[in-house]
PDB file of N, CA and C in Angstrom:
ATOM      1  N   UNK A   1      18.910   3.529  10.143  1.00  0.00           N
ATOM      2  CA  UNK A   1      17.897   2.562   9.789  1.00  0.00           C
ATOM      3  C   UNK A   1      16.742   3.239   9.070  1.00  0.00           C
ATOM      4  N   UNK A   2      16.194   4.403   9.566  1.00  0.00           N
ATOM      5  CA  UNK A   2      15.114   5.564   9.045  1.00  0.00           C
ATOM      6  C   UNK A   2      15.222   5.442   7.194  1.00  0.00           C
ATOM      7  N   UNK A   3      16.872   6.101   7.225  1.00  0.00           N
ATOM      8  CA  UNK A   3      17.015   6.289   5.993  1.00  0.00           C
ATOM      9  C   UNK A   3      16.915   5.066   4.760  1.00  0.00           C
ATOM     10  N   UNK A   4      17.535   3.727   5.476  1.00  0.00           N
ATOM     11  CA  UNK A   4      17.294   3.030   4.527  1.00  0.00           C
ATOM     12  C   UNK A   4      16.105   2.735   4.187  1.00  0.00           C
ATOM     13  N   UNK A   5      14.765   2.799   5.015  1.00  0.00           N
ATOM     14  CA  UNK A   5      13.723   2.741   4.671  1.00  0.00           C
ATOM     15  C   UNK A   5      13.185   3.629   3.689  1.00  0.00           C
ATOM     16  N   UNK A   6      13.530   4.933   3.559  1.00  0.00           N
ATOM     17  CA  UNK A   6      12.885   5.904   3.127  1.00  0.00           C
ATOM     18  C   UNK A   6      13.523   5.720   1.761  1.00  0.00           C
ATOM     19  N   UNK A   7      15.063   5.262   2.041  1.00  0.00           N
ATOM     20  CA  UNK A   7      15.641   5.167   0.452  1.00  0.00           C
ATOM     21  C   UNK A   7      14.761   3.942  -0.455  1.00  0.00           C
ATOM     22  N   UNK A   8      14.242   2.878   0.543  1.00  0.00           N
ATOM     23  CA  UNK A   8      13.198   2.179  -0.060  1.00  0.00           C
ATOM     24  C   UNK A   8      12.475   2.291  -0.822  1.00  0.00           C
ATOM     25  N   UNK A   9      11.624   3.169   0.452  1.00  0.00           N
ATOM     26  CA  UNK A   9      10.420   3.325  -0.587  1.00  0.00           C
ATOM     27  C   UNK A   9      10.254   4.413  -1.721  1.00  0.00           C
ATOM     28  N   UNK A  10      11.747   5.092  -1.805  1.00  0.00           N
ATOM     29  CA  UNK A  10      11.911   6.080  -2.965  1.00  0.00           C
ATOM     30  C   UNK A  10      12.285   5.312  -4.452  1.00  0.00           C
ATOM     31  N   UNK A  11      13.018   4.407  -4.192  1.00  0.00           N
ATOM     32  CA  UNK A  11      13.150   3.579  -5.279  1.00  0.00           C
ATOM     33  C   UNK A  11      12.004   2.544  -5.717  1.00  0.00           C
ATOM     34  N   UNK A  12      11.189   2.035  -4.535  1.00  0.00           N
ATOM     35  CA  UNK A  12      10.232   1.747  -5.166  1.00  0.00           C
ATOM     36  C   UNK A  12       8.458   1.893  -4.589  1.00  0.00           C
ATOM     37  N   UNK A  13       8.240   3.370  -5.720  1.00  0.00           N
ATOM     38  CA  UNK A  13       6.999   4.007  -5.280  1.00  0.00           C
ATOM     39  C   UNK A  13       5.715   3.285  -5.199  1.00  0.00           C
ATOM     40  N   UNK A  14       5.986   1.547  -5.849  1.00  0.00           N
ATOM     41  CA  UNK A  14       5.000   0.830  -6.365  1.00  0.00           C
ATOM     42  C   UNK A  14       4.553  -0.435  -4.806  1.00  0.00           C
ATOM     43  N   UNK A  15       5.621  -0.360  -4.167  1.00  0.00           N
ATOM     44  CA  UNK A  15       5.668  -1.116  -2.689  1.00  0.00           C
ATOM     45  C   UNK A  15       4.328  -0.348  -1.655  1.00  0.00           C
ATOM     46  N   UNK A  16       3.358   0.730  -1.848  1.00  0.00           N
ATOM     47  CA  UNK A  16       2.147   0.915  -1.331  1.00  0.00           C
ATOM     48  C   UNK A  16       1.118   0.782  -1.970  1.00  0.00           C
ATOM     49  N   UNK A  17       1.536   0.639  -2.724  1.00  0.00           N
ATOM     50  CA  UNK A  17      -0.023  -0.108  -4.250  1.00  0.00           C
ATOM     51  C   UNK A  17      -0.044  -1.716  -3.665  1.00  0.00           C
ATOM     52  N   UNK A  18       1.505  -2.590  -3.467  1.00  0.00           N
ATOM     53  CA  UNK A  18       1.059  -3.771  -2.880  1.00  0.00           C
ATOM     54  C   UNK A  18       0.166  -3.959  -1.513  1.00  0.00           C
ATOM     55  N   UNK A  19       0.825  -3.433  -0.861  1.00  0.00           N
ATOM     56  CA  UNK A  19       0.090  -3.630   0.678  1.00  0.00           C
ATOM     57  C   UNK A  19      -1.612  -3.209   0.421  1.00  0.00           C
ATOM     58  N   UNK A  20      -1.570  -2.031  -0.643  1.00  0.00           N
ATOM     59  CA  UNK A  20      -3.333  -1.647  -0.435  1.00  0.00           C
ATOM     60  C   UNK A  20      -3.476  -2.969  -1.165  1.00  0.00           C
ATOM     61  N   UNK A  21      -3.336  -3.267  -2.340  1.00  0.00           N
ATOM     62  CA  UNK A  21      -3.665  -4.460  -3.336  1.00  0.00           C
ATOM     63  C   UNK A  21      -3.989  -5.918  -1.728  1.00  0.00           C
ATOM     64  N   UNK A  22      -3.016  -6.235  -1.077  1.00  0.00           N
ATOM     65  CA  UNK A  22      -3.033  -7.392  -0.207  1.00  0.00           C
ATOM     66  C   UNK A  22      -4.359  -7.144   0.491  1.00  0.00           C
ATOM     67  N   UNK A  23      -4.627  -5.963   0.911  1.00  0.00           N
ATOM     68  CA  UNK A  23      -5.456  -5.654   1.959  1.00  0.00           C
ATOM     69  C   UNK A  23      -7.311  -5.712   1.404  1.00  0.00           C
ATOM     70  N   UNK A  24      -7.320  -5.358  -0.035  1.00  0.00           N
ATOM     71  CA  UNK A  24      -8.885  -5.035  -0.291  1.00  0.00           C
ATOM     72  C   UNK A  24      -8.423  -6.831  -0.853  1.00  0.00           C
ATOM     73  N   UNK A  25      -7.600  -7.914  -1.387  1.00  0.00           N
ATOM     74  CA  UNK A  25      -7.979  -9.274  -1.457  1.00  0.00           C
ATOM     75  C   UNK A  25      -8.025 -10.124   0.016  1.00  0.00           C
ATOM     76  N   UNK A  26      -7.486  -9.086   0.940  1.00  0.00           N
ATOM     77  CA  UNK A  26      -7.752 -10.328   2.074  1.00  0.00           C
ATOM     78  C   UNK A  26      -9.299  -9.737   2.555  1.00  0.00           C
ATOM     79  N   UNK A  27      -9.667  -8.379   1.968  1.00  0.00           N
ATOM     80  CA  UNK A  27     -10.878  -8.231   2.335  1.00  0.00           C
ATOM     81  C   UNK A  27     -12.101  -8.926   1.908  1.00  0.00           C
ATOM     82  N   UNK A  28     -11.748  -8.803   0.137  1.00  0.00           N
ATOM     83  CA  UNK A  28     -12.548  -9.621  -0.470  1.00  0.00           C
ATOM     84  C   UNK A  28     -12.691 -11.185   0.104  1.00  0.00           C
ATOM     85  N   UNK A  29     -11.958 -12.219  -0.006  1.00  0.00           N
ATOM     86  CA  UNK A  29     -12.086 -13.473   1.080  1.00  0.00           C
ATOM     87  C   UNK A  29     -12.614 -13.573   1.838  1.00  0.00           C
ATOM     88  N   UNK A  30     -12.349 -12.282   3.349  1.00  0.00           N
ATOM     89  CA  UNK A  30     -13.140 -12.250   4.418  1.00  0.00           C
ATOM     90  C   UNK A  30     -14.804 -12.802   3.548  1.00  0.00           C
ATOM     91  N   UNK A  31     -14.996 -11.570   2.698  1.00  0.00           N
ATOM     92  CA  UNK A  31     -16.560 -11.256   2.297  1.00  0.00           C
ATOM     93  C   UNK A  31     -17.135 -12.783   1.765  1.00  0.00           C
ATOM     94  N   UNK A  32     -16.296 -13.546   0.761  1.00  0.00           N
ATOM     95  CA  UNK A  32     -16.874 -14.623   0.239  1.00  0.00           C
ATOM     96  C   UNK A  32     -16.854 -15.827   1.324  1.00  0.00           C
ATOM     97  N   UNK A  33     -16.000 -15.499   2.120  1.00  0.00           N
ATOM     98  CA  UNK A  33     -15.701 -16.753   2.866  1.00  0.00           C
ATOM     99  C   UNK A  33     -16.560 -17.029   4.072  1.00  0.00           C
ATOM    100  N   UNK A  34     -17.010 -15.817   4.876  1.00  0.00           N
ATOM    101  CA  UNK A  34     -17.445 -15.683   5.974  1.00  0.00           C
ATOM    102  C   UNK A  34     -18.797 -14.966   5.702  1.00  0.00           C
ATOM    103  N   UNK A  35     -18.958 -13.397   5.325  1.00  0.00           N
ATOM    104  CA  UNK A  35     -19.917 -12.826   5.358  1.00  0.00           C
ATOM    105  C   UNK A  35     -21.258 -13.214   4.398  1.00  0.00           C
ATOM    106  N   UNK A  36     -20.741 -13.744   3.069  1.00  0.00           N
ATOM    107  CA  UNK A  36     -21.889 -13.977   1.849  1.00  0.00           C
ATOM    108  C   UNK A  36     -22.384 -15.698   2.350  1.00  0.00           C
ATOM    109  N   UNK A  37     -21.637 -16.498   3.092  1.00  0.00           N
ATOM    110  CA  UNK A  37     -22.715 -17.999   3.824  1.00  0.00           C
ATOM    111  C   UNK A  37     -23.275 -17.314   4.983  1.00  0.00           C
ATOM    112  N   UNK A  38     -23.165 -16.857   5.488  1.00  0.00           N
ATOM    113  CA  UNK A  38     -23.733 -16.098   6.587  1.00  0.00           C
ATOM    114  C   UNK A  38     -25.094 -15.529   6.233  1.00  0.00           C
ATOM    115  N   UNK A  39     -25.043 -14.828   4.863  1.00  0.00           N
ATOM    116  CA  UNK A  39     -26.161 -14.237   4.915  1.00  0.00           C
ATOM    117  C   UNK A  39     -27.315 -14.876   3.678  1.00  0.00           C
ATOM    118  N   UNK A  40     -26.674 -15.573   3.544  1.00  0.00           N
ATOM    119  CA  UNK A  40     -27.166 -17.261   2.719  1.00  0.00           C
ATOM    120  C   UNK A  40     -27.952 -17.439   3.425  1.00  0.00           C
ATOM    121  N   UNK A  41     -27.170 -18.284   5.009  1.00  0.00           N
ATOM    122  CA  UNK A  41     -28.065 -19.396   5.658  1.00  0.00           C
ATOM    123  C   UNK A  41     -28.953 -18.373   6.152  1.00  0.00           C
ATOM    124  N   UNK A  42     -29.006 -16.582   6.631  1.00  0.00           N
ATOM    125  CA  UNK A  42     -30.147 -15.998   7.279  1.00  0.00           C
ATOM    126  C   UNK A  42     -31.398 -16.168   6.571  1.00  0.00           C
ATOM    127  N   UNK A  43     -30.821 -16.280   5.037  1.00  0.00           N
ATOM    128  CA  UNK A  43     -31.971 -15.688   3.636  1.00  0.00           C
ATOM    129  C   UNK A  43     -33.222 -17.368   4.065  1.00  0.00           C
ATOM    130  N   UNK A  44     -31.852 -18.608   4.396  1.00  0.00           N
ATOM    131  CA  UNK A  44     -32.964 -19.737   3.669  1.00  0.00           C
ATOM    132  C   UNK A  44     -33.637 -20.098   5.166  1.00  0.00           C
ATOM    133  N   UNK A  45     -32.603 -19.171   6.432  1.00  0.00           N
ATOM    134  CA  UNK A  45     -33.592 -19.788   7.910  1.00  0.00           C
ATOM    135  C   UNK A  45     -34.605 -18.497   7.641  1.00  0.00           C
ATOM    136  N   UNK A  46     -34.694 -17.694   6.746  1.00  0.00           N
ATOM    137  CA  UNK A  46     -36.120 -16.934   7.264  1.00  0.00           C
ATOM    138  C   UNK A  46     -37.280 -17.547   6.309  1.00  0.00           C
ATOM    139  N   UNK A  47     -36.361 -18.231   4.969  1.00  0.00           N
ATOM    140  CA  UNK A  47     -37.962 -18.830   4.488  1.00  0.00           C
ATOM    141  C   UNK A  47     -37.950 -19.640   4.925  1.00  0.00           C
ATOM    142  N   UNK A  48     -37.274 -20.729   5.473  1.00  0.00           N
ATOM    143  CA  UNK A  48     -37.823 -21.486   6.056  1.00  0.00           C
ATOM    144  C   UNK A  48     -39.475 -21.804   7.489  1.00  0.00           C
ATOM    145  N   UNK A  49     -38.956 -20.143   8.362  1.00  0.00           N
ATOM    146  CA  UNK A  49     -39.716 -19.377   9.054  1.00  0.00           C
ATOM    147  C   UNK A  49     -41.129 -19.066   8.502  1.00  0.00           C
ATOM    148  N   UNK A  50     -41.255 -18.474   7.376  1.00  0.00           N
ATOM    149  CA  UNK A  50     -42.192 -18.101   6.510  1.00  0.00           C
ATOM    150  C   UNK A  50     -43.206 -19.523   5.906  1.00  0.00           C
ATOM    151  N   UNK A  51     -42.268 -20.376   5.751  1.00  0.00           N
ATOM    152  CA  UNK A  51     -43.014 -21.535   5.102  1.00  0.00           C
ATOM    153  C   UNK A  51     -44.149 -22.223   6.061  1.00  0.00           C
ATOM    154  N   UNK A  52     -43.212 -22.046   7.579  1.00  0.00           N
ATOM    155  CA  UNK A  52     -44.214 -23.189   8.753  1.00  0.00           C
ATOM    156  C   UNK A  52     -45.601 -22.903   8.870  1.00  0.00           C
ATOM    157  N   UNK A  53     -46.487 -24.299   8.664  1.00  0.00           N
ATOM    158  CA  UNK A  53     -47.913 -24.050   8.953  1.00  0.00           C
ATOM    159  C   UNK A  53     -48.329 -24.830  10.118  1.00  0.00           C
ATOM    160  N   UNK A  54     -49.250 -24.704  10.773  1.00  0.00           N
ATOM    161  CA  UNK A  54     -49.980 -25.974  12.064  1.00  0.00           C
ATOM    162  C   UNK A  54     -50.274 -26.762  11.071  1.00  0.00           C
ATOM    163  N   UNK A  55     -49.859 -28.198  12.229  1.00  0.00           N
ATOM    164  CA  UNK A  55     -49.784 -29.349  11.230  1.00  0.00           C
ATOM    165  C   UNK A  55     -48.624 -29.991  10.742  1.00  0.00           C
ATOM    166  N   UNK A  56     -47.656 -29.318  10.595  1.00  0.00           N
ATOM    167  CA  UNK A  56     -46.130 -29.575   9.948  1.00  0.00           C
ATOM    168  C   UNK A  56     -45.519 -30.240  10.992  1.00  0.00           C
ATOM    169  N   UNK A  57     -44.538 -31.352  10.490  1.00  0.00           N
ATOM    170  CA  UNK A  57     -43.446 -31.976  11.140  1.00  0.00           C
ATOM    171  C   UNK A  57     -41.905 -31.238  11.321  1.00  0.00           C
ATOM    172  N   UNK A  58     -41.816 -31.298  12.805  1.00  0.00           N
ATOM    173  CA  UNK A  58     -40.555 -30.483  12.609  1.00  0.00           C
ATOM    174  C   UNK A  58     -39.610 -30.743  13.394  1.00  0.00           C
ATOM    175  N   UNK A  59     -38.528 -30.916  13.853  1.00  0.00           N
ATOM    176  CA  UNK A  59     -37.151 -30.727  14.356  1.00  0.00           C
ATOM    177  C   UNK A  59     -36.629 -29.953  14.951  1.00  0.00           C
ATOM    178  N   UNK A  60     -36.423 -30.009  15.874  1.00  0.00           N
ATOM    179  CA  UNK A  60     -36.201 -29.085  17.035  1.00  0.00           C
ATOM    180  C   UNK A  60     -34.586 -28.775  16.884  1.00  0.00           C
ATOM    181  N   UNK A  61     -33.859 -27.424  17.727  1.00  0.00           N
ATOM    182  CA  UNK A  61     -32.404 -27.344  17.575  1.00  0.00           C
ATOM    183  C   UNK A  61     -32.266 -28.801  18.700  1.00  0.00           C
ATOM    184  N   UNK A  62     -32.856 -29.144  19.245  1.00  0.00           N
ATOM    185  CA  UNK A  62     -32.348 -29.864  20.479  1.00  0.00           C
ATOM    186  C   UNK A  62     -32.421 -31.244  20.321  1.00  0.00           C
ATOM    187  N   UNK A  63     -33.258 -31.260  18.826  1.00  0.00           N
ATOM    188  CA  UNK A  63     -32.880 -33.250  17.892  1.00  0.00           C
ATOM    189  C   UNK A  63     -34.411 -33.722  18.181  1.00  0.00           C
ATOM    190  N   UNK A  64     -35.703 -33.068  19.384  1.00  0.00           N
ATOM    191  CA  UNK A  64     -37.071 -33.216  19.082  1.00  0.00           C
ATOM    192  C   UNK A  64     -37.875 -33.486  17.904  1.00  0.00           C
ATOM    193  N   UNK A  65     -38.380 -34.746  17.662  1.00  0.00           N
ATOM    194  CA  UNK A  65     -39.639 -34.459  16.723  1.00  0.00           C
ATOM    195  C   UNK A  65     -40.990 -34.565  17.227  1.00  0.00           C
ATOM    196  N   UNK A  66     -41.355 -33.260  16.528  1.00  0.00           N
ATOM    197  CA  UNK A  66     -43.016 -32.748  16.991  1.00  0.00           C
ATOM    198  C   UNK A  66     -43.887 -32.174  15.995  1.00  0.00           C
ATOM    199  N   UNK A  67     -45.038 -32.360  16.059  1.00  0.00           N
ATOM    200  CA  UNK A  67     -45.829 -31.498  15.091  1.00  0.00           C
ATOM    201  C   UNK A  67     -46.615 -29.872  15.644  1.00  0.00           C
ATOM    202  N   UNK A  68     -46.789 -29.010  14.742  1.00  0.00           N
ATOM    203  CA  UNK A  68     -46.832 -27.875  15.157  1.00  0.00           C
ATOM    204  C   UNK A  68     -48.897 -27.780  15.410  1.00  0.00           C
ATOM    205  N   UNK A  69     -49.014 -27.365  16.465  1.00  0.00           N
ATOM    206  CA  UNK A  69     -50.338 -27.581  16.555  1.00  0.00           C
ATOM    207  C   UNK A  69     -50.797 -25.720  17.435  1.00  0.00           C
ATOM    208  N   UNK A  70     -50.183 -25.260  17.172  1.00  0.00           N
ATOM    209  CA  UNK A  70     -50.565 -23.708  17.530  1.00  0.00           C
ATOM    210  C   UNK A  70     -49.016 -22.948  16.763  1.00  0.00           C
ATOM    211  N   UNK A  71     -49.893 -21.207  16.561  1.00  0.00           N
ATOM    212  CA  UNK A  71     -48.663 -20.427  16.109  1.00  0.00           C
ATOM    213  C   UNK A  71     -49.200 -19.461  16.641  1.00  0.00           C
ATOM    214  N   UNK A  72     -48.380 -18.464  17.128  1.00  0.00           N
ATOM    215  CA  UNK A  72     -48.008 -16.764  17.037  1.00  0.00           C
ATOM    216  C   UNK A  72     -47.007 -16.170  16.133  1.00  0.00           C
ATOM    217  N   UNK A  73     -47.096 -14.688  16.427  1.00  0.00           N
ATOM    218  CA  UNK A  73     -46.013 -14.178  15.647  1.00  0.00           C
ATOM    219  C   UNK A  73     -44.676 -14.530  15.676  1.00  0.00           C
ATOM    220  N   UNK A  74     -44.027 -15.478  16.788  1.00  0.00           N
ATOM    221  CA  UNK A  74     -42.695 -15.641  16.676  1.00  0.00           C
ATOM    222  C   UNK A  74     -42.515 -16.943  17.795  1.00  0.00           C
ATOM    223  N   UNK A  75     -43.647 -17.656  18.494  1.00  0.00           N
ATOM    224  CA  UNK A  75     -43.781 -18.849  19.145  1.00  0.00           C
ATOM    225  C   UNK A  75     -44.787 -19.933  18.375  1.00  0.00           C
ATOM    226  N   UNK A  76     -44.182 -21.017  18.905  1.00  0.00           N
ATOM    227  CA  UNK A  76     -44.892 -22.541  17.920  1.00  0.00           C
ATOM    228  C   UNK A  76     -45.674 -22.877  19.530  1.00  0.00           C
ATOM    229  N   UNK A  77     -46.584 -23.504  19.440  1.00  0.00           N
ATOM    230  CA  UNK A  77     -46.649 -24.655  20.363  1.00  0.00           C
ATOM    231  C   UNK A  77     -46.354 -26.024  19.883  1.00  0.00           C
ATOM    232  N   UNK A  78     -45.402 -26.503  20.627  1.00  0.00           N
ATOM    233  CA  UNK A  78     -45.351 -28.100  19.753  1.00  0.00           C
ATOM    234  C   UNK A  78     -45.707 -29.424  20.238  1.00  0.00           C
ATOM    235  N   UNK A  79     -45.697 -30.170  19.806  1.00  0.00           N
ATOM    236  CA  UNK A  79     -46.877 -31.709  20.099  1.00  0.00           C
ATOM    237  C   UNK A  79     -45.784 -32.806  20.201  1.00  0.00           C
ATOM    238  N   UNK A  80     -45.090 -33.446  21.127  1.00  0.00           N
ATOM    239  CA  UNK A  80     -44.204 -34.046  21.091  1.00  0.00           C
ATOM    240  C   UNK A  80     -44.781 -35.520  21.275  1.00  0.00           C
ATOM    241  N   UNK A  81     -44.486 -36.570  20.315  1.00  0.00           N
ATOM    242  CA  UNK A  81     -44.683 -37.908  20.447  1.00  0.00           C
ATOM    243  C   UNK A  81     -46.291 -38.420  20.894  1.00  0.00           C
ATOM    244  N   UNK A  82     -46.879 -39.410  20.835  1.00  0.00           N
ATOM    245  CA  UNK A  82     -48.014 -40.193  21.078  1.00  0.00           C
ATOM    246  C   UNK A  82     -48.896 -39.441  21.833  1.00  0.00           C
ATOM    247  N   UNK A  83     -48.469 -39.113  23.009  1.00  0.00           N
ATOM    248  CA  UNK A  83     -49.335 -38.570  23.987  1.00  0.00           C
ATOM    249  C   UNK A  83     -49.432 -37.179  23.730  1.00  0.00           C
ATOM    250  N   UNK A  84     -51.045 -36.767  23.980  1.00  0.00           N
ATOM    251  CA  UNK A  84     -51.801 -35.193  23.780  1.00  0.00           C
ATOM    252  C   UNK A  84     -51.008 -34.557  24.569  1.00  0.00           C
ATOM    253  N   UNK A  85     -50.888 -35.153  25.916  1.00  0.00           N
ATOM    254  CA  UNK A  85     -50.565 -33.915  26.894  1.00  0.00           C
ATOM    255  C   UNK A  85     -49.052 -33.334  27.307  1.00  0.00           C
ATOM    256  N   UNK A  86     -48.236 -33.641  25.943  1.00  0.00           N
ATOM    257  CA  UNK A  86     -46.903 -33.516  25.848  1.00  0.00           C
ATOM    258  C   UNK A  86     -46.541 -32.248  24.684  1.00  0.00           C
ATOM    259  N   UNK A  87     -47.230 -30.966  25.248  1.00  0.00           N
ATOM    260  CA  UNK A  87     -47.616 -29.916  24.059  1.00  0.00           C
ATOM    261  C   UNK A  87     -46.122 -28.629  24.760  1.00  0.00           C
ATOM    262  N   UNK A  88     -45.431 -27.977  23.999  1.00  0.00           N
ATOM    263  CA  UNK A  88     -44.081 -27.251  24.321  1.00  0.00           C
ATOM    264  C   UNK A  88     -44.521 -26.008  23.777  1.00  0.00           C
ATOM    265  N   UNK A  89     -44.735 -24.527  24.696  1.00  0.00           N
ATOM    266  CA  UNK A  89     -44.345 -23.555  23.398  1.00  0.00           C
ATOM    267  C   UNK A  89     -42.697 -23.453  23.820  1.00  0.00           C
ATOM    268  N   UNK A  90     -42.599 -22.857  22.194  1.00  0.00           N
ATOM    269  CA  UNK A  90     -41.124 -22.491  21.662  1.00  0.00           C
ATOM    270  C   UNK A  90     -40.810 -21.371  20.685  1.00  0.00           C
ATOM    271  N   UNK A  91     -39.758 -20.656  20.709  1.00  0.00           N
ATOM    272  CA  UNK A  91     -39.690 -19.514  19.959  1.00  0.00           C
ATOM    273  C   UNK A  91     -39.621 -20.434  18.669  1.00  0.00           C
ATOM    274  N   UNK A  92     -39.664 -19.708  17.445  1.00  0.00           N
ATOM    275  CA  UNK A  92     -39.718 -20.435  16.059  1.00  0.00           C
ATOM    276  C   UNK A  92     -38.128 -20.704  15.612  1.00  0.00           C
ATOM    277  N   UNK A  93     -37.426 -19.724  15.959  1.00  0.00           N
ATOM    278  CA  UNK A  93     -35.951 -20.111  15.817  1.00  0.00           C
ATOM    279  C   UNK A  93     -35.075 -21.490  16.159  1.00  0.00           C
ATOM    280  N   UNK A  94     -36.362 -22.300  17.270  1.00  0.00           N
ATOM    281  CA  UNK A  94     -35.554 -23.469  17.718  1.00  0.00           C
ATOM    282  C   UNK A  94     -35.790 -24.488  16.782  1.00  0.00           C
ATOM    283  N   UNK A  95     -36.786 -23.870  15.945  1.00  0.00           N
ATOM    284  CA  UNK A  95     -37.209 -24.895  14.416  1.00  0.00           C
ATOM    285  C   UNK A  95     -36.022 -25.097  13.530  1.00  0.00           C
ATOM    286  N   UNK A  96     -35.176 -26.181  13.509  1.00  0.00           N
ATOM    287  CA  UNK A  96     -34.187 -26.580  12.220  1.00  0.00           C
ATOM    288  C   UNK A  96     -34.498 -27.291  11.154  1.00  0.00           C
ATOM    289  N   UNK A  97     -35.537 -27.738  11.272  1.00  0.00           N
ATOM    290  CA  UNK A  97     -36.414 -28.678  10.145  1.00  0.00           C
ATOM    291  C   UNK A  97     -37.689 -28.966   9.902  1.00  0.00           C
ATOM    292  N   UNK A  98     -37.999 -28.642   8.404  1.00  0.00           N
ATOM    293  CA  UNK A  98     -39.501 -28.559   8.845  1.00  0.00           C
ATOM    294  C   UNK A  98     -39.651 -29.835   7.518  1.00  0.00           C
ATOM    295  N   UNK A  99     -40.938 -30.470   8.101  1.00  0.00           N
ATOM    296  CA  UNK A  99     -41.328 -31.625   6.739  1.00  0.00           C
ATOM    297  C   UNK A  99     -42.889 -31.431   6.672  1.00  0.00           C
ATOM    298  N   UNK A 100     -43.209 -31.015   5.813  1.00  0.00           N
ATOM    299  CA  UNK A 100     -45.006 -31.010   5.277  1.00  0.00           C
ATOM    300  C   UNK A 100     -45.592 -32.577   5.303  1.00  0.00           C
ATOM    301  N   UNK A 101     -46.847 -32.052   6.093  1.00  0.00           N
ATOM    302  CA  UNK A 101     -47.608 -33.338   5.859  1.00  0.00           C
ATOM    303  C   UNK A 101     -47.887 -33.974   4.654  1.00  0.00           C
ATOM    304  N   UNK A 102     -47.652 -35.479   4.050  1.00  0.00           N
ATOM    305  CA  UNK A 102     -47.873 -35.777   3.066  1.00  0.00           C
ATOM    306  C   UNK A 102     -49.576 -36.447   2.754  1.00  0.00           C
ATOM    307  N   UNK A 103     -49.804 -35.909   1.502  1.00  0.00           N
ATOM    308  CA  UNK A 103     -51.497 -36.281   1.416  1.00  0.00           C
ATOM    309  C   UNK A 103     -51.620 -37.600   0.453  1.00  0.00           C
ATOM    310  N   UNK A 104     -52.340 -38.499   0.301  1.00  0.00           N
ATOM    311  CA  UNK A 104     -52.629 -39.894  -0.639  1.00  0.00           C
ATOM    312  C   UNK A 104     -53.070 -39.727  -1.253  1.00  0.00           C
ATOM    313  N   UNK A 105     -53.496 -39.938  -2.367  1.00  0.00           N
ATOM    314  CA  UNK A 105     -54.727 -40.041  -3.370  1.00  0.00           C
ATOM    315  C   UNK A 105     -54.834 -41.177  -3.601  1.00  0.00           C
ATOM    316  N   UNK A 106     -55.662 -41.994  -3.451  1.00  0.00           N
ATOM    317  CA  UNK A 106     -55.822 -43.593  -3.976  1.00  0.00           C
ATOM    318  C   UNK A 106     -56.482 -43.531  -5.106  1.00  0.00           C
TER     319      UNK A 106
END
């Protein structure tokens, strides 16, 4: 059995150029498919991060809407619905949506 293999791959020297060839396109895929949205969505959740001001409407991971009425370096306090005394801190990561206050001009 050894030998017929070896007689294989003597006749054809070009059968390890395929397997490397299969291996750097299933690599490439991995990269477009998985790794380059991956580091998409990090690029647009950190500006998104960057953008938040007190004051802003926002969306919680957990489907909350609140406005941001305190910040630190990496916690919100947030303002949930009608009543004052319904105030949350939260790391900023639980932020999935942010909407700017809109201004009038009459």
């Amino acid at each position: 059995m050894n030998s017929l293999l070896a007689l294989d791959n003597a006749n054809n020297p070009m059968g390890s150029w395929v397997i490397i060839v299969y291996v750097v396109l299933i690599g490439a895929m991995m990269y477009f498919m998985i790794i380059k949205p991956q580091k998409k969505q990090k690029k647009e959740q950190a500006a998104l991060m960057s953008s938040m001001e007190i004051g802003d409407s926002v969306m919680t991971t957990a489907g909350f809407y609140g406005v941001i009425i305190d910040m630190t370096d990496d916690t919100v306090i947030v303002e949930f619905g009608n009543n004052k005394n319904c105030r949350i801190p939260m790391q900023k990561q639980a932020i999935v949506q942010i909407e700017k206050p809109t201004t009038e001009i009459n």
